[in-house]
N, C-alpha and C. Protein backbone atom coordinates (compact mmCIF):
# COMPACT_ATOMS: atom_id res chain seq x y z
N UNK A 1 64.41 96.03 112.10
CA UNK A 1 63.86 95.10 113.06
C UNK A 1 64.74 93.89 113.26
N UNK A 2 65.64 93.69 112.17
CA UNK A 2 66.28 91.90 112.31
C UNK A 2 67.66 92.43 113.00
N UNK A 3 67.93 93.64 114.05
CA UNK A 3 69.17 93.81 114.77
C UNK A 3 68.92 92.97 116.16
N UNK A 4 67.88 92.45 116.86
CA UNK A 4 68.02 91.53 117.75
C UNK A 4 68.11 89.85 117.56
N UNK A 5 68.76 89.36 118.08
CA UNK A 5 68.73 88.21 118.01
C UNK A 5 68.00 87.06 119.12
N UNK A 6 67.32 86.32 118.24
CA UNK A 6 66.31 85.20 118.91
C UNK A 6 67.06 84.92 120.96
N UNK A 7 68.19 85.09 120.82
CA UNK A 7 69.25 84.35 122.27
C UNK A 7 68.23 85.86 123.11
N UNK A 8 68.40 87.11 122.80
CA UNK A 8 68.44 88.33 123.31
C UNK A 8 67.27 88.39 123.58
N UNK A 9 66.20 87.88 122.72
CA UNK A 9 64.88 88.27 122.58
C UNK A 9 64.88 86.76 124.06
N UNK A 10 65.18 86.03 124.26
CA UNK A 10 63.65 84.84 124.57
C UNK A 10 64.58 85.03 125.86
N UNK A 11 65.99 85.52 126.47
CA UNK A 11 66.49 86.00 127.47
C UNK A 11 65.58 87.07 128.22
N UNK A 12 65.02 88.26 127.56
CA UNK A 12 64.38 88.96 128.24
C UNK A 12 62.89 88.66 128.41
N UNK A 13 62.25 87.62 127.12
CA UNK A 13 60.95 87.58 127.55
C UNK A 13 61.28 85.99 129.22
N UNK A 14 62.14 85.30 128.89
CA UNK A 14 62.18 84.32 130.10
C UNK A 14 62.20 85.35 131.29
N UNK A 15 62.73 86.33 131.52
CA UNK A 15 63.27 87.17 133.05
C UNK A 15 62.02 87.97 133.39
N UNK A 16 61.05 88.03 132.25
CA UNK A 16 59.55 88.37 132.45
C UNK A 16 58.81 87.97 133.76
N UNK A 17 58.51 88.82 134.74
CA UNK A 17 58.06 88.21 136.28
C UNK A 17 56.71 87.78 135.71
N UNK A 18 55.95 88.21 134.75
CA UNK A 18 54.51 87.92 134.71
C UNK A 18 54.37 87.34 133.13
N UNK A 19 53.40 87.16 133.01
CA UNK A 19 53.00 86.37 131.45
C UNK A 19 52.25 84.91 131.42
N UNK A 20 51.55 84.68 130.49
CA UNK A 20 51.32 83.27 130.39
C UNK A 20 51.79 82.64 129.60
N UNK A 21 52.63 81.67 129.93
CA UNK A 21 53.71 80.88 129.42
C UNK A 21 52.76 79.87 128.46
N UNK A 22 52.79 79.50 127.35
CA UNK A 22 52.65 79.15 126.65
C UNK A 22 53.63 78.27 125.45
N UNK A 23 53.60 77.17 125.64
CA UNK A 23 54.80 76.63 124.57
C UNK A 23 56.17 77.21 124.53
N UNK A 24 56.77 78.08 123.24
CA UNK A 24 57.88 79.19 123.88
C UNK A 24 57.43 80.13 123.80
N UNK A 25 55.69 80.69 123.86
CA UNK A 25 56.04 81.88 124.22
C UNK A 25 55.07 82.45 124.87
N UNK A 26 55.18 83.97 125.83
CA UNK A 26 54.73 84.72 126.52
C UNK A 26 53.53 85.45 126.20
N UNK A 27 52.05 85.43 126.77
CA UNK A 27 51.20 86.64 126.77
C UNK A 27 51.40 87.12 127.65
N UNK A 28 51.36 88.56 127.19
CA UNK A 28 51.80 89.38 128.73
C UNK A 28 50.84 91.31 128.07
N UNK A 29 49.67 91.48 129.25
CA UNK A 29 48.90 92.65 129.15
C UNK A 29 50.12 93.88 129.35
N UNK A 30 49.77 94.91 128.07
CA UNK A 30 50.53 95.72 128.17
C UNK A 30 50.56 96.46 129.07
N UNK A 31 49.41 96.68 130.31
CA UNK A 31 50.43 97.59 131.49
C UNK A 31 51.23 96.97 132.05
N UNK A 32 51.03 95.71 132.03
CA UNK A 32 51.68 94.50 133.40
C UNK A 32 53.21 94.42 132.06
N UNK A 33 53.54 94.49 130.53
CA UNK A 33 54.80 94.91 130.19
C UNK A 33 55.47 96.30 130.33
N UNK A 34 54.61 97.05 130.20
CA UNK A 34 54.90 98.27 130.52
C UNK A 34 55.41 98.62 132.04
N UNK A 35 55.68 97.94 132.83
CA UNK A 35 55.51 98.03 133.74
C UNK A 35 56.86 97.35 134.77
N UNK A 36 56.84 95.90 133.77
CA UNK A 36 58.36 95.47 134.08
C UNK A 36 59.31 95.46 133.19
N UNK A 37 59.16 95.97 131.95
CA UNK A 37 59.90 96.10 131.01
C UNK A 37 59.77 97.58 129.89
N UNK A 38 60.35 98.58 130.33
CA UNK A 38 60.29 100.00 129.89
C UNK A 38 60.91 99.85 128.64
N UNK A 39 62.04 99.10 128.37
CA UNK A 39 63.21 99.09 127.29
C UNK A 39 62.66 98.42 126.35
N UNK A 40 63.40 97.17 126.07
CA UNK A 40 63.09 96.52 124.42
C UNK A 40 62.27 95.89 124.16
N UNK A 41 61.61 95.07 125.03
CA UNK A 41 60.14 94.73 124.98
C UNK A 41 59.07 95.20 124.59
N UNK A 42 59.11 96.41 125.19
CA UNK A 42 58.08 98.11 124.72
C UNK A 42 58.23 97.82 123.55
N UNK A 43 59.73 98.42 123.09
CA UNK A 43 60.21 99.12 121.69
C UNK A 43 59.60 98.07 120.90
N UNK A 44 60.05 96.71 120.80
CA UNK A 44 59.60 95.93 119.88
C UNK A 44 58.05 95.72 119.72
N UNK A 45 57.22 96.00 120.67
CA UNK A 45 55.90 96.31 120.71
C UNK A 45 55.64 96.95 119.82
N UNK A 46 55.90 98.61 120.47
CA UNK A 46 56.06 99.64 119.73
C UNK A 46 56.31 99.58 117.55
N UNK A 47 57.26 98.90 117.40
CA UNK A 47 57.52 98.45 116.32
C UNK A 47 56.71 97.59 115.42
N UNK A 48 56.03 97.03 116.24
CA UNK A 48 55.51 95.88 116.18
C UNK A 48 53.99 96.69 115.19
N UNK A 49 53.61 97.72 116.25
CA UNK A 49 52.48 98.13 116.05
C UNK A 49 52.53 99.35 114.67
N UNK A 50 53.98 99.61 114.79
CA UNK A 50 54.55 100.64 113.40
C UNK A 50 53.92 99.72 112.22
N UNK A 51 54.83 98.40 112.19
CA UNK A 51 54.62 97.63 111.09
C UNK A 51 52.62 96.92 110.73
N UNK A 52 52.48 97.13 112.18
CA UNK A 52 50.54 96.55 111.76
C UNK A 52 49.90 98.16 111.37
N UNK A 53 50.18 98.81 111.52
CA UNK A 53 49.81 100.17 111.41
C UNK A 53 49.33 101.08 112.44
N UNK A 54 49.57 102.11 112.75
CA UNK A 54 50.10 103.04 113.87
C UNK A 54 48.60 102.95 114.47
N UNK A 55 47.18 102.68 113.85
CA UNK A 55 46.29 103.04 114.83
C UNK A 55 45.45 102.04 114.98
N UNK A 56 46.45 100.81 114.95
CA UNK A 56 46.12 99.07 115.48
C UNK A 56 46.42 99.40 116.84
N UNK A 57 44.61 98.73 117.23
CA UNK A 57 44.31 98.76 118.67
C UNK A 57 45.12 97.63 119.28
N UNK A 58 45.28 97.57 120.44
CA UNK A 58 46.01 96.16 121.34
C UNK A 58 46.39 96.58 122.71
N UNK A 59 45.99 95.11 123.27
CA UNK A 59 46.36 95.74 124.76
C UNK A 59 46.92 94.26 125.46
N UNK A 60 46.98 93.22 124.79
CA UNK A 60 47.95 92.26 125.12
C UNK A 60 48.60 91.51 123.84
N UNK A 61 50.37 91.74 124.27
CA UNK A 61 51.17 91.25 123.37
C UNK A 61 51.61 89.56 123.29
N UNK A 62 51.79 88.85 122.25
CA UNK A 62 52.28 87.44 122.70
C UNK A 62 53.80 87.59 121.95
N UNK A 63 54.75 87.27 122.79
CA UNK A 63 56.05 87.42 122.71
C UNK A 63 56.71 85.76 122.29
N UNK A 64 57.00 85.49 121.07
CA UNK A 64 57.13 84.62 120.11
C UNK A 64 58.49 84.51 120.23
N UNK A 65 59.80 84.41 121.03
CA UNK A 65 61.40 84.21 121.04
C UNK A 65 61.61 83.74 119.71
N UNK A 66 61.46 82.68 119.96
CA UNK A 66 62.66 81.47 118.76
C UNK A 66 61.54 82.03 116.97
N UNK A 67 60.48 82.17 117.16
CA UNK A 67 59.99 82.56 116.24
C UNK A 67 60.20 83.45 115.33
N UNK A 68 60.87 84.54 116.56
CA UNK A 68 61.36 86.17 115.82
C UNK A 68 59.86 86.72 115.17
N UNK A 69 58.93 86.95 116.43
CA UNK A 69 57.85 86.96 115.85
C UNK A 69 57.08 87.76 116.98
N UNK A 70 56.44 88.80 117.37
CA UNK A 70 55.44 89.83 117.83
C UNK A 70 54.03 89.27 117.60
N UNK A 71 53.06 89.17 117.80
CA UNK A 71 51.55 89.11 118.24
C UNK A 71 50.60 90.20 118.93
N UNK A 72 50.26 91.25 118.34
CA UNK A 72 49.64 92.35 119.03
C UNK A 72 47.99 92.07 118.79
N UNK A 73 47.56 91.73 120.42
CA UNK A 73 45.79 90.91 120.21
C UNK A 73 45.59 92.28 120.76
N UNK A 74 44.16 92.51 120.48
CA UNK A 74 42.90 93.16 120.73
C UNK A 74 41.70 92.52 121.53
N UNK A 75 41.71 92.62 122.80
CA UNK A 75 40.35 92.04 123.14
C UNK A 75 40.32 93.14 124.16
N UNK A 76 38.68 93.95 123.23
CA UNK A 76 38.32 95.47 123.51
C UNK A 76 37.51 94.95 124.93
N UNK A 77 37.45 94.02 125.17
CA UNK A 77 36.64 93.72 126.82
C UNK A 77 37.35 92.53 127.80
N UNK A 78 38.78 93.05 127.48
CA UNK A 78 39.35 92.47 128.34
C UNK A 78 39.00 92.40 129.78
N UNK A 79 39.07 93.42 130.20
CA UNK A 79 38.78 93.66 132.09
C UNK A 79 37.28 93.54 132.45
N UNK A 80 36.08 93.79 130.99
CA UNK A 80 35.00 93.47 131.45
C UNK A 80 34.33 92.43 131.45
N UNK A 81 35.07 91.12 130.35
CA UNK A 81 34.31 89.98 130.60
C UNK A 81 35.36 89.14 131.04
N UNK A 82 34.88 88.29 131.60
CA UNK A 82 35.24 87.00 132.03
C UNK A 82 36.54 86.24 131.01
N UNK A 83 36.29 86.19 130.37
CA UNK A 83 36.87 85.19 128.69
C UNK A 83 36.16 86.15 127.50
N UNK A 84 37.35 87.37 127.51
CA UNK A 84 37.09 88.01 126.36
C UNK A 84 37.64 87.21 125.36
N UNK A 85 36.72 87.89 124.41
CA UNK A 85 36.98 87.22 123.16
C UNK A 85 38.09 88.15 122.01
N UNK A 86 38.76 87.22 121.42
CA UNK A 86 39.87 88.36 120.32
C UNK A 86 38.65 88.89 119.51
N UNK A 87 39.43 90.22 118.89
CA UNK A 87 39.14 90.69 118.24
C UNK A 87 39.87 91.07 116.83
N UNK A 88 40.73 91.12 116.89
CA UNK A 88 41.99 91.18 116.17
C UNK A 88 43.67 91.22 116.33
N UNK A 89 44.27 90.35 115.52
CA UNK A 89 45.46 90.41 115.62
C UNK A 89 46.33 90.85 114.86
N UNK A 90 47.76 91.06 114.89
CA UNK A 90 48.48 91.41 114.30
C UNK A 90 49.75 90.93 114.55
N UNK A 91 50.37 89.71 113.33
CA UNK A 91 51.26 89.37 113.83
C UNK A 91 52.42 89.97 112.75
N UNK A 92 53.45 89.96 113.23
CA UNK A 92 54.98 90.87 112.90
C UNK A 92 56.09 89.77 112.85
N UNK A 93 56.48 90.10 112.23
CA UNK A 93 57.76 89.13 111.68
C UNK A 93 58.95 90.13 112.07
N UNK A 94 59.70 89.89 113.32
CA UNK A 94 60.84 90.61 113.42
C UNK A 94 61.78 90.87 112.55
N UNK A 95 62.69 89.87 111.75
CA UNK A 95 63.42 89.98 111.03
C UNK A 95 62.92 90.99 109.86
N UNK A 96 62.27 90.64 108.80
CA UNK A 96 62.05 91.56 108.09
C UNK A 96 60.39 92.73 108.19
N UNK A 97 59.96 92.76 109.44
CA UNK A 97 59.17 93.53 109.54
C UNK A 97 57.65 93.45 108.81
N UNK A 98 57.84 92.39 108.35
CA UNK A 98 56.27 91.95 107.99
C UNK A 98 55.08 92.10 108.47
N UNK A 99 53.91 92.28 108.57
CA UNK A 99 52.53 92.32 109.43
C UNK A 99 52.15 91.63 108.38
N UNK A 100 51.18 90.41 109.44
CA UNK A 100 49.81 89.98 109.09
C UNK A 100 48.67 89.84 109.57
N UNK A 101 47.46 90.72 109.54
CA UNK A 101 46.57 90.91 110.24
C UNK A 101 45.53 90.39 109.78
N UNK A 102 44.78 89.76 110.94
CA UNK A 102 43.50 88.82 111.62
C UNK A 102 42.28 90.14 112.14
N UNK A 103 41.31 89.98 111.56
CA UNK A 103 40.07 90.44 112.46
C UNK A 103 38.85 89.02 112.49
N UNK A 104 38.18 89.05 113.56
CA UNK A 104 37.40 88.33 114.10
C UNK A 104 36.25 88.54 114.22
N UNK A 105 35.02 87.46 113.40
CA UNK A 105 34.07 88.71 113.49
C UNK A 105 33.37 88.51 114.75
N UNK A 106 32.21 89.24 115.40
CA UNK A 106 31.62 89.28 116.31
C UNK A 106 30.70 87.79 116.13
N UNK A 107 29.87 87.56 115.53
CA UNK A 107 28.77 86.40 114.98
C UNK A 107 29.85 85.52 114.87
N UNK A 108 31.57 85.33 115.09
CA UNK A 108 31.67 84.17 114.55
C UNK A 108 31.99 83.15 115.95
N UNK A 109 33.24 82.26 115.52
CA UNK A 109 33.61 81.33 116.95
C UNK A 109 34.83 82.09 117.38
N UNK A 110 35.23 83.15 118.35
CA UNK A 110 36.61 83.99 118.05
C UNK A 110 37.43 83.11 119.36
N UNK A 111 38.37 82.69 119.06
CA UNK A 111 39.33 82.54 120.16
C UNK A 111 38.96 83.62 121.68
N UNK A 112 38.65 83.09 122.90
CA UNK A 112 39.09 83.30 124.10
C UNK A 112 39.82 83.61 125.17
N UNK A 113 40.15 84.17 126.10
CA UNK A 113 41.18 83.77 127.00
C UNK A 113 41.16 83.31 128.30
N UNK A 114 41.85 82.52 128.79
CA UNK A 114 41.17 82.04 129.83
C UNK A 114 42.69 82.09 130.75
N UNK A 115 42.69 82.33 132.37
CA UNK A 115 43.55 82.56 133.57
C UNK A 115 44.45 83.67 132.85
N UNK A 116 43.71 84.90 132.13
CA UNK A 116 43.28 86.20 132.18
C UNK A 116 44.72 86.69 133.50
N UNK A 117 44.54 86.80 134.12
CA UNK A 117 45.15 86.88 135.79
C UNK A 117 46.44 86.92 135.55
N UNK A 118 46.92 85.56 134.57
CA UNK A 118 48.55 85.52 134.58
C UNK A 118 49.14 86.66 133.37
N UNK A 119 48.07 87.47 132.85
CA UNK A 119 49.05 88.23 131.79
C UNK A 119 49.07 89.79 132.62
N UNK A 120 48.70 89.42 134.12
CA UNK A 120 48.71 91.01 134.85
C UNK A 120 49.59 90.66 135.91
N UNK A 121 50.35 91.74 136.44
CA UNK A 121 50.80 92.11 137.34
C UNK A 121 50.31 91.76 138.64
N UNK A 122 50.70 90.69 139.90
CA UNK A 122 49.89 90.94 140.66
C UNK A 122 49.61 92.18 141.79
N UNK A 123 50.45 93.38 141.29
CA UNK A 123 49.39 94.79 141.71
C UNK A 123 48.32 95.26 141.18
N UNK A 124 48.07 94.62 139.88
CA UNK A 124 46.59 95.36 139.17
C UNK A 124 45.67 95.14 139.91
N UNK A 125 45.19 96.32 140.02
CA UNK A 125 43.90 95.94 141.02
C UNK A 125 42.45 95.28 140.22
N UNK A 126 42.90 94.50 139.59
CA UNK A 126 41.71 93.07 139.03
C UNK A 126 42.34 92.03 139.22
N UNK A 127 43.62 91.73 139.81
CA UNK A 127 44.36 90.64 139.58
C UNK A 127 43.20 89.38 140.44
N UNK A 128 43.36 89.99 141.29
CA UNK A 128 42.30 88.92 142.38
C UNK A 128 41.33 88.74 142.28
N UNK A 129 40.20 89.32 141.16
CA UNK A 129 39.21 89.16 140.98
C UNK A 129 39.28 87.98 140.01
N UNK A 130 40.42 88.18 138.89
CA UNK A 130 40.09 87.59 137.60
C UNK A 130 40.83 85.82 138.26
N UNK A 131 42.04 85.99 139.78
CA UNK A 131 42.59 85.08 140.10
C UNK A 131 41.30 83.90 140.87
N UNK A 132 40.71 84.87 141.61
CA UNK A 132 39.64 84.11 142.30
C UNK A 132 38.86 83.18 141.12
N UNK A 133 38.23 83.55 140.36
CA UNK A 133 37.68 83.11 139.22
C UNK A 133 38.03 81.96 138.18
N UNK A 134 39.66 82.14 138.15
CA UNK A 134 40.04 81.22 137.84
C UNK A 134 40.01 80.09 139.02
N UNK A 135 40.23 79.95 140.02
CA UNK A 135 40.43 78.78 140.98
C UNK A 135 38.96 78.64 141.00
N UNK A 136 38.14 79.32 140.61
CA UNK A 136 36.85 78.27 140.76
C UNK A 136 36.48 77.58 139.76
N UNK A 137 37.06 78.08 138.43
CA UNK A 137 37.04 76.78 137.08
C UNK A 137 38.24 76.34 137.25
N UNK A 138 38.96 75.94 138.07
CA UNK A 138 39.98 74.80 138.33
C UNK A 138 39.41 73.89 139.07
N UNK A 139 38.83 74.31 140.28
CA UNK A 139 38.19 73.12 141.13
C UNK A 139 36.85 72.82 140.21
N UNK A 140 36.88 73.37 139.07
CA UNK A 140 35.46 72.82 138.75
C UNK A 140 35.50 71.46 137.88
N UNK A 141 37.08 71.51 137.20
CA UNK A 141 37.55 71.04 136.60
C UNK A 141 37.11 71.34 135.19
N UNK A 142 37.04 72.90 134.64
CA UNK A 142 36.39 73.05 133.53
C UNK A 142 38.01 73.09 132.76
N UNK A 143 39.19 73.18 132.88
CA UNK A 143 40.01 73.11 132.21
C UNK A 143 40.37 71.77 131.78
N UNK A 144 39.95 70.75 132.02
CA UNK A 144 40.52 69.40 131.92
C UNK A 144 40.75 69.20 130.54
N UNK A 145 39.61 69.39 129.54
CA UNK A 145 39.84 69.46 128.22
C UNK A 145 40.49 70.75 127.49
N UNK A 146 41.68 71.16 127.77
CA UNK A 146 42.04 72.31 127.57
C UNK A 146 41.88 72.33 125.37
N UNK A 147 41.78 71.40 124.92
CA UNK A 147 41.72 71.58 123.23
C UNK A 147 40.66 71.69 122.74
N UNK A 148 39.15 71.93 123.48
CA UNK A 148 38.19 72.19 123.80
C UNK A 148 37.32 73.64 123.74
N UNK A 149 38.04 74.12 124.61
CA UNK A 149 37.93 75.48 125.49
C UNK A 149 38.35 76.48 125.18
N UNK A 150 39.15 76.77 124.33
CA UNK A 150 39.65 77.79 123.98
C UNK A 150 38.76 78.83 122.78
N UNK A 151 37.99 77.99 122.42
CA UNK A 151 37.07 79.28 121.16
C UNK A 151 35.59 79.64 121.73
N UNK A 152 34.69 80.40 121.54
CA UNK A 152 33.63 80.90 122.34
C UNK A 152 32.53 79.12 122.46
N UNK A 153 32.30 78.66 121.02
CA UNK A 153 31.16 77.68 121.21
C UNK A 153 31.43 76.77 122.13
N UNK A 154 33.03 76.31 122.07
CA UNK A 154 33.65 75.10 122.72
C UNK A 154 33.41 75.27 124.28
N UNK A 155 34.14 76.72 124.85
CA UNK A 155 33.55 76.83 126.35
C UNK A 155 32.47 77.42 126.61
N UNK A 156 31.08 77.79 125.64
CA UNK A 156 30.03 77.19 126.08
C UNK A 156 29.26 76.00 126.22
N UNK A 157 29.67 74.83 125.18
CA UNK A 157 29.77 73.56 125.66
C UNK A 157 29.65 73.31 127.25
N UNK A 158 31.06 73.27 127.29
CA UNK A 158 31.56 72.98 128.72
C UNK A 158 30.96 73.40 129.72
N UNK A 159 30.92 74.63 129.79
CA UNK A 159 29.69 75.45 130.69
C UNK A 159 28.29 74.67 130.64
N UNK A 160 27.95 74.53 129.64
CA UNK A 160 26.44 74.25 129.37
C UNK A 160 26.50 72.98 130.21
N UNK A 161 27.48 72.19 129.47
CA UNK A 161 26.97 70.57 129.55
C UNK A 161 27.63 70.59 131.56
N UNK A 162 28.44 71.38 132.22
CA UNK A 162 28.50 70.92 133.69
C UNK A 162 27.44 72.26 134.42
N UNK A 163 26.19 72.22 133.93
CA UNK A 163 25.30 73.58 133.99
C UNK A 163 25.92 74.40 135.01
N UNK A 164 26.42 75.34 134.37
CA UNK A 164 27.48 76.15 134.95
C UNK A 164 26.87 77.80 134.22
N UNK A 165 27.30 78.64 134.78
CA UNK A 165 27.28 80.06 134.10
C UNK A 165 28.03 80.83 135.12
N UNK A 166 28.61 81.96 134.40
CA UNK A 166 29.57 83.08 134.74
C UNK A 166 29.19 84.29 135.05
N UNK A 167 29.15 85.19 136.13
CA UNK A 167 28.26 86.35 136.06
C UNK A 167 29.18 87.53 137.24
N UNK A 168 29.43 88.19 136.62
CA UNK A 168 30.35 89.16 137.57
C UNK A 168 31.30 88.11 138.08
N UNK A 169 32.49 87.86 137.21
CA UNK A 169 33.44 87.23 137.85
C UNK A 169 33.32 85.90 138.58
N UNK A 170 32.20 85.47 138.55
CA UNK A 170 32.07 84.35 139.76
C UNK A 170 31.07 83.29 139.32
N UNK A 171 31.63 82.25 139.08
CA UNK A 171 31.17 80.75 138.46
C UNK A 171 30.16 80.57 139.26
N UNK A 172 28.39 79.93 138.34
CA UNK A 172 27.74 79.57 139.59
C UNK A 172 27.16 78.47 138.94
N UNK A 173 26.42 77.93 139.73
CA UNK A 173 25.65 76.93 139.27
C UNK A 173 24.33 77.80 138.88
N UNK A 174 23.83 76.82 137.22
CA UNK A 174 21.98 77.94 136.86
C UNK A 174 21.27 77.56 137.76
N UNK A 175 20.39 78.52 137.83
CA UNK A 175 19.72 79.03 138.54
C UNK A 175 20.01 79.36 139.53
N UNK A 176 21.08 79.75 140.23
CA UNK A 176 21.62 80.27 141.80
C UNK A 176 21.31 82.12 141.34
């Protein structure tokens, strides 16, 4: 695993058309990598998932450059909820091939995801659903506190306290 180098690695995740940019590094849903990146991106996936063990679920990767570092998340309801919640991770240490794996329990506070949209392709045919959705918690201004929002209790807070709820994709006010 330690034959690529950090320059090689954060070169191909930067030329990445899709992902959510994050600090230095990339979430990006594995069809939407699969998709613009067949070659080493895959492979190191691929690898990635050797070292967490071959029948570690995942369906979006976070691509770690300068880290020398893989992230294979699990969120088994990605496309069906709104702000799925993780389920488990698995993170990989490129250089020497390390795994360390995270499960999340259901009852607890699990990390979220939120503008969903940017780790797809915009041919997936959900892109516009999950895009629409987001521009209506932008104008809602539910991102403002983004250090907030990111774990399940925190953006029900937020929800709660601007009485807000989510239902098939589409932000409403309760009781509508």
């Amino acid at each position: 695993m330690g034959s690529i180098t950090s320059e090689t690695l954060a070169e191909r995740v930067r030329k990445l058309p899709v992902g959510k940019r994050v600090g230095g590094a990339v979430y990006v849903h594995r069809d939407a990598l699969e998709r613009h990146d067949a070659g080493l991106l895959v492979a190191m996936c691929s690898c990635a998932a050797e070292a967490a063990g071959a029948a570690f679920p995942w369906n979006v990767c976070k691509l770690s450059p300068y880290r020398q570092q893989v992230s294979l998340l699990h969120y088994p309801r990605f496309r069906e909820d709104e702000h799925p919640a993780l389920a488990a991770a698995a993170s990989v240490n490129l250089t020497d091939g390390t795994a360390r794996i995270r499960r999340y329990a259901p009852n607890g506070n699990r990390p979220i995801l939120h503008r969903k949209e940017l780790l797809l392709d915009v041919s997936d045919p959900d892109y516009a659903r999950f895009a629409a959705l987001t521009d209506q918690e932008v104008q809602a201004g539910l991102f403002s506190e983004p250090n907030t929002i990111g774990h399940e209790r925190g953006w029900s807070r937020q929800l709660e306290r601007r009485g807000l709820t989510i239902q098939d994709h589409k932000l409403l006010h309760k009781g509508e």
